[in-house]
Protein backbone atom coordinates (compact mmCIF):
# COMPACT_ATOMS: atom_id res chain seq x y z
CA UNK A 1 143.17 276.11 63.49
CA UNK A 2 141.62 272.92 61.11
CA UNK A 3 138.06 272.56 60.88
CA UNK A 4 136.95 271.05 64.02
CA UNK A 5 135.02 267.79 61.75
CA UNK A 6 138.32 267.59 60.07
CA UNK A 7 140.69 266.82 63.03
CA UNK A 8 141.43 263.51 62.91
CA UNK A 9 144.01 261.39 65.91
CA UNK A 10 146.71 262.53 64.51
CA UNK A 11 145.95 266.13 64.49
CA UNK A 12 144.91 265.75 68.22
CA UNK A 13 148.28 263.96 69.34
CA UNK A 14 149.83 266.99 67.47
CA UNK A 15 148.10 269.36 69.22
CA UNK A 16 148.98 267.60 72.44
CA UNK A 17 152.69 266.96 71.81
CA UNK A 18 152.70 270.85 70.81
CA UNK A 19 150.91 271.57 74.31
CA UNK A 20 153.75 269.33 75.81
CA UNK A 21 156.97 269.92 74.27
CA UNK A 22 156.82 272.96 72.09
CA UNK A 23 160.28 273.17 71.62
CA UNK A 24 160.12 269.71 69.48
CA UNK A 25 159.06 269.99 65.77
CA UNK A 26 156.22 267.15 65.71
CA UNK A 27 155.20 267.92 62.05
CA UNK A 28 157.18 265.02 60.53
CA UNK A 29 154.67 262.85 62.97
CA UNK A 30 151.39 264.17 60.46
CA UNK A 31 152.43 262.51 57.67
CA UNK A 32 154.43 259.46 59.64
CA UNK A 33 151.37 259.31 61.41
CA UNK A 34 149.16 259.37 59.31
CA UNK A 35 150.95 256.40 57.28
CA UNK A 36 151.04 253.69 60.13
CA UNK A 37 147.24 254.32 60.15
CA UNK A 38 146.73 253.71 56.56
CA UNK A 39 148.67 250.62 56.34
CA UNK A 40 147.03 250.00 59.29
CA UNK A 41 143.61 250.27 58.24
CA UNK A 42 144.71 248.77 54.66
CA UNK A 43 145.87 246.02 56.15
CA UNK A 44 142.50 244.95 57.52
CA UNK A 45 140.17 245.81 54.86
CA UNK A 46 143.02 243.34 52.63
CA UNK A 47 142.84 240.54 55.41
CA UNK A 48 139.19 240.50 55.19
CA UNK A 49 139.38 238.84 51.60
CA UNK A 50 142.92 236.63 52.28
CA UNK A 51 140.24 235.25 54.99
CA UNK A 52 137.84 234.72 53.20
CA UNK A 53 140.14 231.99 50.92
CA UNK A 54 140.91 230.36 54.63
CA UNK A 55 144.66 232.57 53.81
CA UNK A 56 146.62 234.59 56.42
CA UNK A 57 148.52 237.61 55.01
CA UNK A 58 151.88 235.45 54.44
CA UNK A 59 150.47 232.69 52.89
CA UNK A 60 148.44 235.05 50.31
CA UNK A 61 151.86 236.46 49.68
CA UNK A 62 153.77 232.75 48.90
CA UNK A 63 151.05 231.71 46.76
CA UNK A 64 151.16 234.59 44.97
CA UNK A 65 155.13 234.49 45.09
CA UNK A 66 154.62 231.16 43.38
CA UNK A 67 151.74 232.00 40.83
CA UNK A 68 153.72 234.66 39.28
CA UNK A 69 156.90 232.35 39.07
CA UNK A 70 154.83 231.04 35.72
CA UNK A 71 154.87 227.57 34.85
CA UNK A 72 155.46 225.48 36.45
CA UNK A 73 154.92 227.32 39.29
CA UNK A 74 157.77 226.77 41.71
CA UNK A 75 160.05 227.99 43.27
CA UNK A 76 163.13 227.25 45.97
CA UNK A 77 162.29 228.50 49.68
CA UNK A 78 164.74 230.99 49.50
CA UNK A 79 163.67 232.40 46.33
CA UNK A 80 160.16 232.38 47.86
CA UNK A 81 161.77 234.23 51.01
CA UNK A 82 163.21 237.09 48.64
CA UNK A 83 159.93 237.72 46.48
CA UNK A 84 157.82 237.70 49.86
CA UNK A 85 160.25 239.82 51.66
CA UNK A 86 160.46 236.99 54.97
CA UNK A 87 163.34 235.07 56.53
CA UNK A 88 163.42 231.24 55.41
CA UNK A 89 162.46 230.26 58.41
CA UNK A 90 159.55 232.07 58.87
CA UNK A 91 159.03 230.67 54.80
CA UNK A 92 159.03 227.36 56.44
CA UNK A 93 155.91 227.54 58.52
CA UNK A 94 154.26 229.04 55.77
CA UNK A 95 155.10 226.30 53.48
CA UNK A 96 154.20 223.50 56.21
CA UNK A 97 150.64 224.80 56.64
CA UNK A 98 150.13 225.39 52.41
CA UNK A 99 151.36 221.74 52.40
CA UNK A 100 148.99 220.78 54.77
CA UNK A 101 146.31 222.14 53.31
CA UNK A 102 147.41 220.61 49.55
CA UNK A 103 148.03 223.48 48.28
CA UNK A 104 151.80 223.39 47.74
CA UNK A 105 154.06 219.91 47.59
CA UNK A 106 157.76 219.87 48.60
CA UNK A 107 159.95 218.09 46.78
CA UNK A 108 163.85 218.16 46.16
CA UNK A 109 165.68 220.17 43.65
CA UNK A 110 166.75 217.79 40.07
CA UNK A 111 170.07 220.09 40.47
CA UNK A 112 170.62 219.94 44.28
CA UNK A 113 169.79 216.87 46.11
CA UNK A 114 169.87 218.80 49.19
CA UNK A 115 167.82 221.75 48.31
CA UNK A 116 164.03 221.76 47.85
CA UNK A 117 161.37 222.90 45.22
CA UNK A 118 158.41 224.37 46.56
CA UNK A 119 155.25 223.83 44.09
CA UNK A 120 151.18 225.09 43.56
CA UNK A 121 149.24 222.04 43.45
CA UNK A 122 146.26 222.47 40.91
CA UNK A 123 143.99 223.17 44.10
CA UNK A 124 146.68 225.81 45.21
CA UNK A 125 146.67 227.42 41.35
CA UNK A 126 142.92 227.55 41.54
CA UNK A 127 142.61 228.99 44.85
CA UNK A 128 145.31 232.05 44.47
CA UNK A 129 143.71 232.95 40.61
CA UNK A 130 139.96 233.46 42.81
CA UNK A 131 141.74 235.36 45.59
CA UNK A 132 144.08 237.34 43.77
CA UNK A 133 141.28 238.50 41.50
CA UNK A 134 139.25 239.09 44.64
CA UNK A 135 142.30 240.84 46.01
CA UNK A 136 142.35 243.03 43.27
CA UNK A 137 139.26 243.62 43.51
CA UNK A 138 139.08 244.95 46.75
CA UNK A 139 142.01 247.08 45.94
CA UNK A 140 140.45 249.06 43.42
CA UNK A 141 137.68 249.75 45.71
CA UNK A 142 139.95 250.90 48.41
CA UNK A 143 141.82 252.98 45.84
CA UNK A 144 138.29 254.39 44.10
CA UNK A 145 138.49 256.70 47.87
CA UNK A 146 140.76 259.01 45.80
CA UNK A 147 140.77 260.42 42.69
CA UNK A 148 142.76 258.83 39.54
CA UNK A 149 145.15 262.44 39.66
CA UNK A 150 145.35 262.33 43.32
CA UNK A 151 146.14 258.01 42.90
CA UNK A 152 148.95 258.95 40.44
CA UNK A 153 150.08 261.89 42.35
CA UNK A 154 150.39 259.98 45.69
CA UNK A 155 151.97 256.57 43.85
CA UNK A 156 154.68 258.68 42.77
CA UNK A 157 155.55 260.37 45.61
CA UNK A 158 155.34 256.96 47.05
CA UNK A 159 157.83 255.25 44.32
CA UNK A 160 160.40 258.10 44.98
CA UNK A 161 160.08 258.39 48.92
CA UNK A 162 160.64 254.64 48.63
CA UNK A 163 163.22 254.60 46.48
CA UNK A 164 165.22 257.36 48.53
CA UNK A 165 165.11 254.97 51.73
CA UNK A 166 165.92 251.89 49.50
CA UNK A 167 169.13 253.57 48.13
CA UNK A 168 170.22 256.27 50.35
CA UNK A 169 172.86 258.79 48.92
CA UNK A 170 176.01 259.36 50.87
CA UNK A 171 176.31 263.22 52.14
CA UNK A 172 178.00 265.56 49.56
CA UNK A 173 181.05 266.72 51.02
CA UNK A 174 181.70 270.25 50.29
């Protein structure tokens, strides 16, 4: 049995499930687990500075989506909605409240009359290059909690995990 200081909740939902339904194998739940607390906790701690910028999560994300475009800076909603991994009409409230608070204008495509161009304003530029470097920031901190090996080590088996659910082989038939 663990260390009783190194238990954490999911070794103690383990241990219950294992009490409960022994005939189930729970182990894929410690690292599962473990993950949607992570990103769970991550997720806060990165919040804290998109706040601090008067930014929600998604709106971080489509400024960013729209700094890295490069000059001019701009995009078309639904090129915003695949870089920010969102539905266009979720994209659309975003966009409303950016434009509301000037940070991103609206205005319609030069090739399509009907579609739109979605653009950082100078205030919008200024305010994603301070909380992108404060994101950063606060990333590398979170990060510094593990060794540079055990970073590497962990954002590889990340890459390839991801990858394998991103592009799933078909079963070898034999």
């Amino acid at each position: 049995m663990k260390d009783r200081q190194l238990l954490d909740r999911v070794d103690r939902i383990q241990a219950d499930w294992r009490r409960e339904r022994p005939d189930v194998d729970i182990s894929p739940q410690g690292v599962i687990g473990r993950l949607h607390r992570l990103a769970d906790r991550l997720t806060e701690e990165l919040c804290l500075v998109y706040g601090r910028y008067g930014l929600t999560e998604g709106e971080f994300d489509v400024l960013c989506a729209l700094r890295r475009a490069g000059e001019p800076y701009e995009r078309a909603p639904g090129e915003l909605a695949a870089h920010t991994m969102v539905t266009t009409g979720a994209m659309t409230k975003r966009i409303d409240r950016l434009e509301r608070a000037g940070l991103v204008t609206r205005r319609r495509s030069d090739d399509d009359q009907r579609g739109r161009i979605v653009a950082l304003t100078e205030p919008g530029r200024h305010l994603i290059d301070q909380a992108f470097t404060d994101h950063m920031r606060n990333e590398r901190h979170l990060l510094d909690q593990l060794t540079p090996n055990e970073a590497e080590a962990l954002e590889t088996l990340l890459r390839t995990w991801l990858a394998r659910m991103d592009h799933p082989h078909p079963p070898v038939e034999e």
